[in-house]
PDB file of N, CA and C in Angstrom:
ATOM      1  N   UNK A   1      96.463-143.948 -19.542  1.00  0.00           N
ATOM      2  CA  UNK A   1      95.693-142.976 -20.293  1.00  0.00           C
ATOM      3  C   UNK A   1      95.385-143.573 -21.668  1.00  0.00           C
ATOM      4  N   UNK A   2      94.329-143.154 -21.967  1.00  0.00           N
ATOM      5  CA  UNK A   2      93.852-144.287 -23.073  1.00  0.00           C
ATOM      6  C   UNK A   2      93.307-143.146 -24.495  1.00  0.00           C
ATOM      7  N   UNK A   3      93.478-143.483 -25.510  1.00  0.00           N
ATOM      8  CA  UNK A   3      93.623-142.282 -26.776  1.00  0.00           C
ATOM      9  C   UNK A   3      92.540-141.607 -26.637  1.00  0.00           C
ATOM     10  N   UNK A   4      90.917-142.318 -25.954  1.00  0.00           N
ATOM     11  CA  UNK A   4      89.580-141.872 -25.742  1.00  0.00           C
ATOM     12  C   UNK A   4      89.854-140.607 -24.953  1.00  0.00           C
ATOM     13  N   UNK A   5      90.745-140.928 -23.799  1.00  0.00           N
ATOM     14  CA  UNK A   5      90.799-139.735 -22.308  1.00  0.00           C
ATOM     15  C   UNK A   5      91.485-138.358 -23.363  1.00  0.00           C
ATOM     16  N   UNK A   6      92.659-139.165 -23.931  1.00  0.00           N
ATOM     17  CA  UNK A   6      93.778-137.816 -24.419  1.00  0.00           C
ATOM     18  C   UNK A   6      92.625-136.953 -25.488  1.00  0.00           C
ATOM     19  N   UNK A   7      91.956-137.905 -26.098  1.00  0.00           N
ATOM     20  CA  UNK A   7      90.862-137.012 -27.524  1.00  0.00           C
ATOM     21  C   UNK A   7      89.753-136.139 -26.642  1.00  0.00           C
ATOM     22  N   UNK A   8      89.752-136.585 -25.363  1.00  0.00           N
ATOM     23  CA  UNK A   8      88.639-135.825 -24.702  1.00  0.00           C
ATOM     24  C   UNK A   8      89.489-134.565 -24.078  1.00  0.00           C
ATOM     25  N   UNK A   9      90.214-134.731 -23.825  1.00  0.00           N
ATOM     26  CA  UNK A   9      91.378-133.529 -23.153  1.00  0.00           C
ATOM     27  C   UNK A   9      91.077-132.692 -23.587  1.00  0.00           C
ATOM     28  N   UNK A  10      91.882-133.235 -25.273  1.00  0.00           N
ATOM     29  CA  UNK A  10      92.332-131.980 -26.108  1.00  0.00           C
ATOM     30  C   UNK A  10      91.178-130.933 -26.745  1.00  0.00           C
ATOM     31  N   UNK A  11      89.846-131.651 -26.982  1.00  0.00           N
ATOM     32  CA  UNK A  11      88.687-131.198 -27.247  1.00  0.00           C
ATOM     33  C   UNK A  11      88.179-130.074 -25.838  1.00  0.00           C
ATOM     34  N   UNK A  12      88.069-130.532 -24.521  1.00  0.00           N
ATOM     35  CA  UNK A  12      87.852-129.347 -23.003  1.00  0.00           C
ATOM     36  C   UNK A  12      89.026-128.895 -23.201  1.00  0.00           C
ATOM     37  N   UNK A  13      90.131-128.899 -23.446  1.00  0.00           N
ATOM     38  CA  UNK A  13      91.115-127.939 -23.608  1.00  0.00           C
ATOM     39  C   UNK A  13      91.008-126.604 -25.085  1.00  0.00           C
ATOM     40  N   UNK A  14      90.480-127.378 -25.899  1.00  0.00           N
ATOM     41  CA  UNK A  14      90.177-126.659 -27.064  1.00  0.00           C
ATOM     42  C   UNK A  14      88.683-126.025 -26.851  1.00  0.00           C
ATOM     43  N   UNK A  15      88.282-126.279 -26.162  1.00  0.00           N
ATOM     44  CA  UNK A  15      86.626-125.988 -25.761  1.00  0.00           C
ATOM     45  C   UNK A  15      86.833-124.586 -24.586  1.00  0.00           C
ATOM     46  N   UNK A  16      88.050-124.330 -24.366  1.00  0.00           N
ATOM     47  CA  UNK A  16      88.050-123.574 -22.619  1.00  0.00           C
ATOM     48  C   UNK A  16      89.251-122.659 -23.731  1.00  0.00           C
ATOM     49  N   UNK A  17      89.825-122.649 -24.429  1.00  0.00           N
ATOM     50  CA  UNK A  17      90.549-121.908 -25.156  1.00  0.00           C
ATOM     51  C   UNK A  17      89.655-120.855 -26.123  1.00  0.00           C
ATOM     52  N   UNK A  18      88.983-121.417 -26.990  1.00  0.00           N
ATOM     53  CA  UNK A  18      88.012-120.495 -27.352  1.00  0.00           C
ATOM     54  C   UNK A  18      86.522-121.423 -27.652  1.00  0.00           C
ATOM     55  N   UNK A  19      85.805-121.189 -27.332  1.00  0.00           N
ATOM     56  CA  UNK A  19      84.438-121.747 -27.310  1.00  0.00           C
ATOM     57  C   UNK A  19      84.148-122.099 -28.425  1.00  0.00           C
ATOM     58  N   UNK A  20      83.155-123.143 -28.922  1.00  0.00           N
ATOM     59  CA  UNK A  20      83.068-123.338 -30.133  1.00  0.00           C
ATOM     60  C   UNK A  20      81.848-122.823 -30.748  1.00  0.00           C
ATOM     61  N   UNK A  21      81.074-121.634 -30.103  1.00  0.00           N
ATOM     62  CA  UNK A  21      80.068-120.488 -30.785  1.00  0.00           C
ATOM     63  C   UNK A  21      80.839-119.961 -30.822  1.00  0.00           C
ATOM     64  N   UNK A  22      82.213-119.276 -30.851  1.00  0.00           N
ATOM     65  CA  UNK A  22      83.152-118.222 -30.870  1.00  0.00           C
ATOM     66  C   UNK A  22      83.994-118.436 -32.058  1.00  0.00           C
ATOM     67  N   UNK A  23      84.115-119.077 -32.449  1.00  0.00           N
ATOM     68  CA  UNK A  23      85.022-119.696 -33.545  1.00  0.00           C
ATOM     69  C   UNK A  23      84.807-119.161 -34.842  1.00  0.00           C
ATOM     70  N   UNK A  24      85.188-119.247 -35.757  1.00  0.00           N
ATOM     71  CA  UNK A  24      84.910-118.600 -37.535  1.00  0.00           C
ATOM     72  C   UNK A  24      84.414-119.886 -38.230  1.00  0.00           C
ATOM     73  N   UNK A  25      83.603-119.361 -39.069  1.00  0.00           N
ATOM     74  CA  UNK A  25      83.366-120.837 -39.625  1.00  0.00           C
ATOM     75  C   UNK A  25      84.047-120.888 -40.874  1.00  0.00           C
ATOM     76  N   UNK A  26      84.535-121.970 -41.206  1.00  0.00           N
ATOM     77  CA  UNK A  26      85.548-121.695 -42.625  1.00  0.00           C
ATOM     78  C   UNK A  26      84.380-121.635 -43.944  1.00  0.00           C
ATOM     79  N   UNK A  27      84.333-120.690 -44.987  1.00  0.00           N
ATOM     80  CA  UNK A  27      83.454-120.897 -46.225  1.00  0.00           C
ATOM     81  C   UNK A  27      84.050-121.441 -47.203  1.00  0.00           C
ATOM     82  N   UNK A  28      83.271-121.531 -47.798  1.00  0.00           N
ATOM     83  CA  UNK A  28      83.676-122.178 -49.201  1.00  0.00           C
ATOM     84  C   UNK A  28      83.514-121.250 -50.520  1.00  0.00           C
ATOM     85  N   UNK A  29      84.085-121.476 -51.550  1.00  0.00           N
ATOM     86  CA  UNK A  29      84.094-120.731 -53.052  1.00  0.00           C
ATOM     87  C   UNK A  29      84.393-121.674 -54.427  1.00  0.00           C
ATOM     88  N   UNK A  30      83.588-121.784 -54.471  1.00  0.00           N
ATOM     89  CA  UNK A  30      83.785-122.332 -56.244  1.00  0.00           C
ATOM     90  C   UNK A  30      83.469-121.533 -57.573  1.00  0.00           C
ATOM     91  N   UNK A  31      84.392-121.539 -58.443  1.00  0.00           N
ATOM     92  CA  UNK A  31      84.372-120.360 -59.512  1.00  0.00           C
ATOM     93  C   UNK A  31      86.068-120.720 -60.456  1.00  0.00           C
ATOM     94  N   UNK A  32      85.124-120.559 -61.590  1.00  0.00           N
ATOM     95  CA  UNK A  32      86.769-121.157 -63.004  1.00  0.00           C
ATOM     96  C   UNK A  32      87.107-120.106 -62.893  1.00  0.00           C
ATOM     97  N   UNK A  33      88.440-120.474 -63.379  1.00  0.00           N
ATOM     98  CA  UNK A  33      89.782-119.474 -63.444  1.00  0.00           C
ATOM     99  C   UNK A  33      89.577-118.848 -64.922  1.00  0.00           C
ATOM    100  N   UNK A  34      89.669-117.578 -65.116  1.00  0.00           N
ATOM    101  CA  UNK A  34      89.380-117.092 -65.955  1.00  0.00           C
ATOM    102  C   UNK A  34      90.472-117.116 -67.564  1.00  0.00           C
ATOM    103  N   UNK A  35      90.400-117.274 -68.776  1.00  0.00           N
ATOM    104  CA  UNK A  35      91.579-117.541 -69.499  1.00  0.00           C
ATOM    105  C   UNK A  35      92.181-116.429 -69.465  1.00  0.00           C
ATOM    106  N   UNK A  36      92.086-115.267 -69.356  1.00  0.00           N
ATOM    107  CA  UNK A  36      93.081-114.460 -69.684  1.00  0.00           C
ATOM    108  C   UNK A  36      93.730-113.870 -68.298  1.00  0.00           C
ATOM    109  N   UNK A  37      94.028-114.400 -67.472  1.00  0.00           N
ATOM    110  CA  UNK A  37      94.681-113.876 -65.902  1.00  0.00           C
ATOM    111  C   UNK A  37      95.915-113.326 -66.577  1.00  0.00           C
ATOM    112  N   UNK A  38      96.166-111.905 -65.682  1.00  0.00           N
ATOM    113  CA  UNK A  38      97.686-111.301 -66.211  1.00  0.00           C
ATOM    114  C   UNK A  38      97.639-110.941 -64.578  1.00  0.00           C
ATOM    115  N   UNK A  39      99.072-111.222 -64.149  1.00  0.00           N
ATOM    116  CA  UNK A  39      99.993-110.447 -62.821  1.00  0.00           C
ATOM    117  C   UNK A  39     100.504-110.273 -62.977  1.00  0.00           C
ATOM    118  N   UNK A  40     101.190-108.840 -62.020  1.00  0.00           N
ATOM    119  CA  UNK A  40     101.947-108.527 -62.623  1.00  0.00           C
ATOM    120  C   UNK A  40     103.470-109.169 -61.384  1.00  0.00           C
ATOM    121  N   UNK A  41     103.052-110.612 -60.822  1.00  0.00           N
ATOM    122  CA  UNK A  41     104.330-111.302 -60.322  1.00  0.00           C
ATOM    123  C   UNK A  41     104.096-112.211 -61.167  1.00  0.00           C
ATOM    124  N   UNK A  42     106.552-112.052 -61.728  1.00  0.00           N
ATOM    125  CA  UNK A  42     106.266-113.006 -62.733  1.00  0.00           C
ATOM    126  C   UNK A  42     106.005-114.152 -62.114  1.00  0.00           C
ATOM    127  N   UNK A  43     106.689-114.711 -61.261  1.00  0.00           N
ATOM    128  CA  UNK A  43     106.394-116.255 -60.823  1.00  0.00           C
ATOM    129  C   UNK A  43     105.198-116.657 -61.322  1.00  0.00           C
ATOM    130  N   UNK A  44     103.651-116.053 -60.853  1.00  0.00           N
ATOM    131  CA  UNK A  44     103.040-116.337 -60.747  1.00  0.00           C
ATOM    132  C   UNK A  44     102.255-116.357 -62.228  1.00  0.00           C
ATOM    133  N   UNK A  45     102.655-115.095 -63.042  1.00  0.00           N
ATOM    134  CA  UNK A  45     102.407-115.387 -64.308  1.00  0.00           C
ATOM    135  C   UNK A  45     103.023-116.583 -65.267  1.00  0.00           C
ATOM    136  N   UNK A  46     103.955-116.712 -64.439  1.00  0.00           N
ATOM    137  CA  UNK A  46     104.326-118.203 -65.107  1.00  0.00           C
ATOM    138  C   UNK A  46     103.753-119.270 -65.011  1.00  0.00           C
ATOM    139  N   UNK A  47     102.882-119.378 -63.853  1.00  0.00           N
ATOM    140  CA  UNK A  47     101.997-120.670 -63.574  1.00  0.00           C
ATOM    141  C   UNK A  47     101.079-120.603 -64.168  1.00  0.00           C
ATOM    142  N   UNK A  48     100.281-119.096 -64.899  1.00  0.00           N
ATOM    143  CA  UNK A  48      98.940-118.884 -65.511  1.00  0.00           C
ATOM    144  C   UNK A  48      99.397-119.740 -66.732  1.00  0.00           C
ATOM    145  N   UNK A  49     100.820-118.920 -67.136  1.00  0.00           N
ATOM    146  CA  UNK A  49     100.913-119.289 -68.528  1.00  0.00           C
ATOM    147  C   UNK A  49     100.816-120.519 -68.905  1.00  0.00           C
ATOM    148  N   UNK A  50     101.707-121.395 -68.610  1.00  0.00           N
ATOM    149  CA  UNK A  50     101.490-122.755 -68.410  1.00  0.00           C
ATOM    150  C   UNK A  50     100.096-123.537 -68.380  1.00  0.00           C
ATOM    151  N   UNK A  51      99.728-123.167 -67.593  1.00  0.00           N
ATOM    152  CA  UNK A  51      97.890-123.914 -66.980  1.00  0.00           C
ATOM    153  C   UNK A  51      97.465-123.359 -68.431  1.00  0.00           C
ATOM    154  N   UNK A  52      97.412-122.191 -69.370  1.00  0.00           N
ATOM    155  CA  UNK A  52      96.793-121.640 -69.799  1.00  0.00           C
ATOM    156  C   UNK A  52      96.877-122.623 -71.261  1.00  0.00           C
ATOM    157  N   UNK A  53      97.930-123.029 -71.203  1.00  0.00           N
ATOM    158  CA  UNK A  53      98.306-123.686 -72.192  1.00  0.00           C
ATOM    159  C   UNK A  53      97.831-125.753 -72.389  1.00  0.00           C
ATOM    160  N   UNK A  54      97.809-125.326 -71.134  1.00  0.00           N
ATOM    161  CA  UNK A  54      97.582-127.257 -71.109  1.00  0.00           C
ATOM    162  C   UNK A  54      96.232-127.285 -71.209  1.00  0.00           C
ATOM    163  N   UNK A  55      95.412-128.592 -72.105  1.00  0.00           N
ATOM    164  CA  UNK A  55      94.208-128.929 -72.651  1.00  0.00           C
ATOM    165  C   UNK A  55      93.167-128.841 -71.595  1.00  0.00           C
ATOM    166  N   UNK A  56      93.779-129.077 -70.245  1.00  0.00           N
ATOM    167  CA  UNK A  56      92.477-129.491 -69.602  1.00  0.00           C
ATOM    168  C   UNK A  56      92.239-128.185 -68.153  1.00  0.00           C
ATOM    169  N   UNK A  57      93.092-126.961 -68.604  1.00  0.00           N
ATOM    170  CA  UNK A  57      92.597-125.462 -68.017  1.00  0.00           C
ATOM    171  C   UNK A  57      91.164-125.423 -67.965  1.00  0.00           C
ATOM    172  N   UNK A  58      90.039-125.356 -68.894  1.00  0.00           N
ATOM    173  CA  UNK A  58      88.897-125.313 -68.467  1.00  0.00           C
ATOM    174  C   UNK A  58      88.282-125.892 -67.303  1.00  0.00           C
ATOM    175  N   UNK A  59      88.737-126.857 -66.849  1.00  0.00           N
ATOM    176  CA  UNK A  59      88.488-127.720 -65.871  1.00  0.00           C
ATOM    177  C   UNK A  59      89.063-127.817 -64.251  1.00  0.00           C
ATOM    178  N   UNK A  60      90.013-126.536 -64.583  1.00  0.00           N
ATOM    179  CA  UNK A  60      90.485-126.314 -63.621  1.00  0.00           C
ATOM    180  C   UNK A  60      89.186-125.450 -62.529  1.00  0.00           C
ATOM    181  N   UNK A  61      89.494-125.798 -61.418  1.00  0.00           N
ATOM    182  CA  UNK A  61      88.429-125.369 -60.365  1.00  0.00           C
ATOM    183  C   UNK A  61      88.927-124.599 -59.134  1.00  0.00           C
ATOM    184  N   UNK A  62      88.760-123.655 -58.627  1.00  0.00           N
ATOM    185  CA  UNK A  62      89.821-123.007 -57.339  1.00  0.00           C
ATOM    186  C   UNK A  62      88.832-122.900 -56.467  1.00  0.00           C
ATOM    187  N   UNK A  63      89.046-123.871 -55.096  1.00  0.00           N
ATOM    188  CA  UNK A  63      88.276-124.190 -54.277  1.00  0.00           C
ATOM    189  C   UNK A  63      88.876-123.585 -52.959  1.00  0.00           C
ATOM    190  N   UNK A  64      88.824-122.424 -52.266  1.00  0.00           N
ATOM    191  CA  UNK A  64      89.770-122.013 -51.171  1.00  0.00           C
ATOM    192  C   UNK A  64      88.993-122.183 -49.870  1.00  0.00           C
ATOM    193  N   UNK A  65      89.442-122.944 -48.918  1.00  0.00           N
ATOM    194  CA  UNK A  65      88.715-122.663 -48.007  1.00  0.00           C
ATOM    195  C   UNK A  65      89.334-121.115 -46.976  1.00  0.00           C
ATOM    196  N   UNK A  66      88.299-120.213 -46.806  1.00  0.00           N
ATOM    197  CA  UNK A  66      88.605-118.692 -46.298  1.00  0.00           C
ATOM    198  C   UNK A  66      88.346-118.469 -45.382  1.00  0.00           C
ATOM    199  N   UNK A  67      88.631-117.847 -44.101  1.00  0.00           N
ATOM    200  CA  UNK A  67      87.946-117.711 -43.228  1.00  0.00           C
ATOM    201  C   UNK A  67      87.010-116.440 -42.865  1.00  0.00           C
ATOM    202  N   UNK A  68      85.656-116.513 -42.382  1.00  0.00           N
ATOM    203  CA  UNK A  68      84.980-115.233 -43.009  1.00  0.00           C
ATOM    204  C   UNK A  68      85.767-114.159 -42.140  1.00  0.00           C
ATOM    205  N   UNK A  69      86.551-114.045 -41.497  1.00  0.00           N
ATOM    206  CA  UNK A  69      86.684-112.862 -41.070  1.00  0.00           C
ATOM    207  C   UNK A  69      87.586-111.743 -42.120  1.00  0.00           C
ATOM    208  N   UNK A  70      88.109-112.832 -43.703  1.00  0.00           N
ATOM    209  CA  UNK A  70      89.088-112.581 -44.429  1.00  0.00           C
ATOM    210  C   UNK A  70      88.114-112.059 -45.357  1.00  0.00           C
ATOM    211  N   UNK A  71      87.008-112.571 -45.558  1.00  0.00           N
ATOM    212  CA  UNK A  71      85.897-112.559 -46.745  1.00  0.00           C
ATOM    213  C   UNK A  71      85.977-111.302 -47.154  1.00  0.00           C
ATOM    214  N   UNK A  72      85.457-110.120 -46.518  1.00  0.00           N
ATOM    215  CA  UNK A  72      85.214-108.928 -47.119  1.00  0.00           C
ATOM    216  C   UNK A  72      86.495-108.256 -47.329  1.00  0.00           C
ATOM    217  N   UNK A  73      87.388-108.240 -47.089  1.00  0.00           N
ATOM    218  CA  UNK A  73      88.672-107.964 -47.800  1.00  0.00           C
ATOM    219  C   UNK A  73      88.899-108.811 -48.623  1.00  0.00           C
ATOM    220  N   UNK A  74      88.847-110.052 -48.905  1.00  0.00           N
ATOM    221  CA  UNK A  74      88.983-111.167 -50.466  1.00  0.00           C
ATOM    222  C   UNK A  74      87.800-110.285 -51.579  1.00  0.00           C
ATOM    223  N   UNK A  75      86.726-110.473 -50.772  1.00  0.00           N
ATOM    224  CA  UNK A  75      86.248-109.870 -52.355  1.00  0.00           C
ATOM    225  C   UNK A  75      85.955-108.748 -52.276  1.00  0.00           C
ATOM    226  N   UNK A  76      86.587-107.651 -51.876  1.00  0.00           N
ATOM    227  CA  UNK A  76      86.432-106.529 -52.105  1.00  0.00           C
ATOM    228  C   UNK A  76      87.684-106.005 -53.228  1.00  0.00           C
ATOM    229  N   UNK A  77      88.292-107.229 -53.351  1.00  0.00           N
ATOM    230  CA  UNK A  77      89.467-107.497 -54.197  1.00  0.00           C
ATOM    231  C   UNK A  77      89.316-108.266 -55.830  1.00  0.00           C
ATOM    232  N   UNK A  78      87.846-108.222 -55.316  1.00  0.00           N
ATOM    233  CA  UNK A  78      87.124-109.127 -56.687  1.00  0.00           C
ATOM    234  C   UNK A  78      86.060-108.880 -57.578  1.00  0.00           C
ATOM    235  N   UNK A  79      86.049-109.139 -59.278  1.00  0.00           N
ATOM    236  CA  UNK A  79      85.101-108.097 -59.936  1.00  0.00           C
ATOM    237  C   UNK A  79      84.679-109.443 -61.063  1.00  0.00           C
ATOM    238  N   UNK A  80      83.200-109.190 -61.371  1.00  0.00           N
ATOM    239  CA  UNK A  80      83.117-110.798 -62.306  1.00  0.00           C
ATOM    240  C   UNK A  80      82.981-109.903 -63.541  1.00  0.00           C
ATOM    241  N   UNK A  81      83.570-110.955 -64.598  1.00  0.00           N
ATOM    242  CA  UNK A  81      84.025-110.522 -65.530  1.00  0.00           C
ATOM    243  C   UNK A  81      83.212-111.557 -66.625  1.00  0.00           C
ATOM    244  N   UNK A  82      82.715-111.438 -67.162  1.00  0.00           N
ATOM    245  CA  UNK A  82      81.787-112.452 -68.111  1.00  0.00           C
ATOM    246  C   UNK A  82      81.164-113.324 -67.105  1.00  0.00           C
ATOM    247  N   UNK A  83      81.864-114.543 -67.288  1.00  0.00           N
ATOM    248  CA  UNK A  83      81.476-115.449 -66.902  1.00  0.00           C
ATOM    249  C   UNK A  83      82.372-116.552 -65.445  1.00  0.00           C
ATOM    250  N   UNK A  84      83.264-115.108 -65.147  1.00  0.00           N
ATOM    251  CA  UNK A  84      84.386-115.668 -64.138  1.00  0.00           C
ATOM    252  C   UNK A  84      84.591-114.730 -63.288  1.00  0.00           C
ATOM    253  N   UNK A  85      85.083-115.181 -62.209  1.00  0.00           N
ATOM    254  CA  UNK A  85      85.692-113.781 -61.403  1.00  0.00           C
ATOM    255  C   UNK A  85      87.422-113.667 -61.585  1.00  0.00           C
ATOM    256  N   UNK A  86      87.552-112.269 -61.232  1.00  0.00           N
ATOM    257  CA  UNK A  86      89.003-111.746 -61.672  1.00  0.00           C
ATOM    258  C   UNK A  86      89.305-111.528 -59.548  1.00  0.00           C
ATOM    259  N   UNK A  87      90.539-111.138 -59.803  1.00  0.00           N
ATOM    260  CA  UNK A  87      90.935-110.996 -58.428  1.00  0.00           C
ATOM    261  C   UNK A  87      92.055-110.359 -58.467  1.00  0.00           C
ATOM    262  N   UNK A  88      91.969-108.693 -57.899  1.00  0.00           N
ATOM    263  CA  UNK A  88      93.090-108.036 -58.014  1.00  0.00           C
ATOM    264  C   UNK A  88      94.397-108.901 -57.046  1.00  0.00           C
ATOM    265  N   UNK A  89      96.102-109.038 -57.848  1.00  0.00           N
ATOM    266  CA  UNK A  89      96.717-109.671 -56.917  1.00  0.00           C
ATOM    267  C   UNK A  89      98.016-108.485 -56.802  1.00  0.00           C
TER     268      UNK A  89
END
């Protein structure tokens, strides 16, 4: 069996599992993190704080790949705020 046969397998095996018009397509999102993020988990406010503090936060970029079936519950969780989006957490 040769890696060509096994890559063809797994693809008619992945092809007969769910079709590949059936599938989700993953999207994309690009959008800066806004400076003033508050949560109310500390953990996580601890990571704002930090980032918030280091020189090169502006530059930070949050790139998620989502799957659309998640989409309208993600941003129905989401409100733009100047020039950024906020995201209830």
């Amino acid at each position: 069996m040769t890696m060509a046969t096994t890559i063809e397998q797994q693809v008619a095996l992945d092809e007969a599992l769910v079709p590949s018009t059936k599938r989700l397509r993953i999207g994309r999102s690009n959008f800066r993190l806004p400076s003033d993020i508050q949560s109310k988990e500390s953990t996580l406010q601890v990571v704002y704080d930090v980032l918030r503090r280091s020189p090169f936060f502006k530059a930070f970029l949050v790139t998620p790949d989502v799957p659309e079936i998640y989409m309208q519950e993600f941003w129905a969780t989401a409100y733009v705020h100047q020039h950024s989006i906020r995201f209830k957490m």
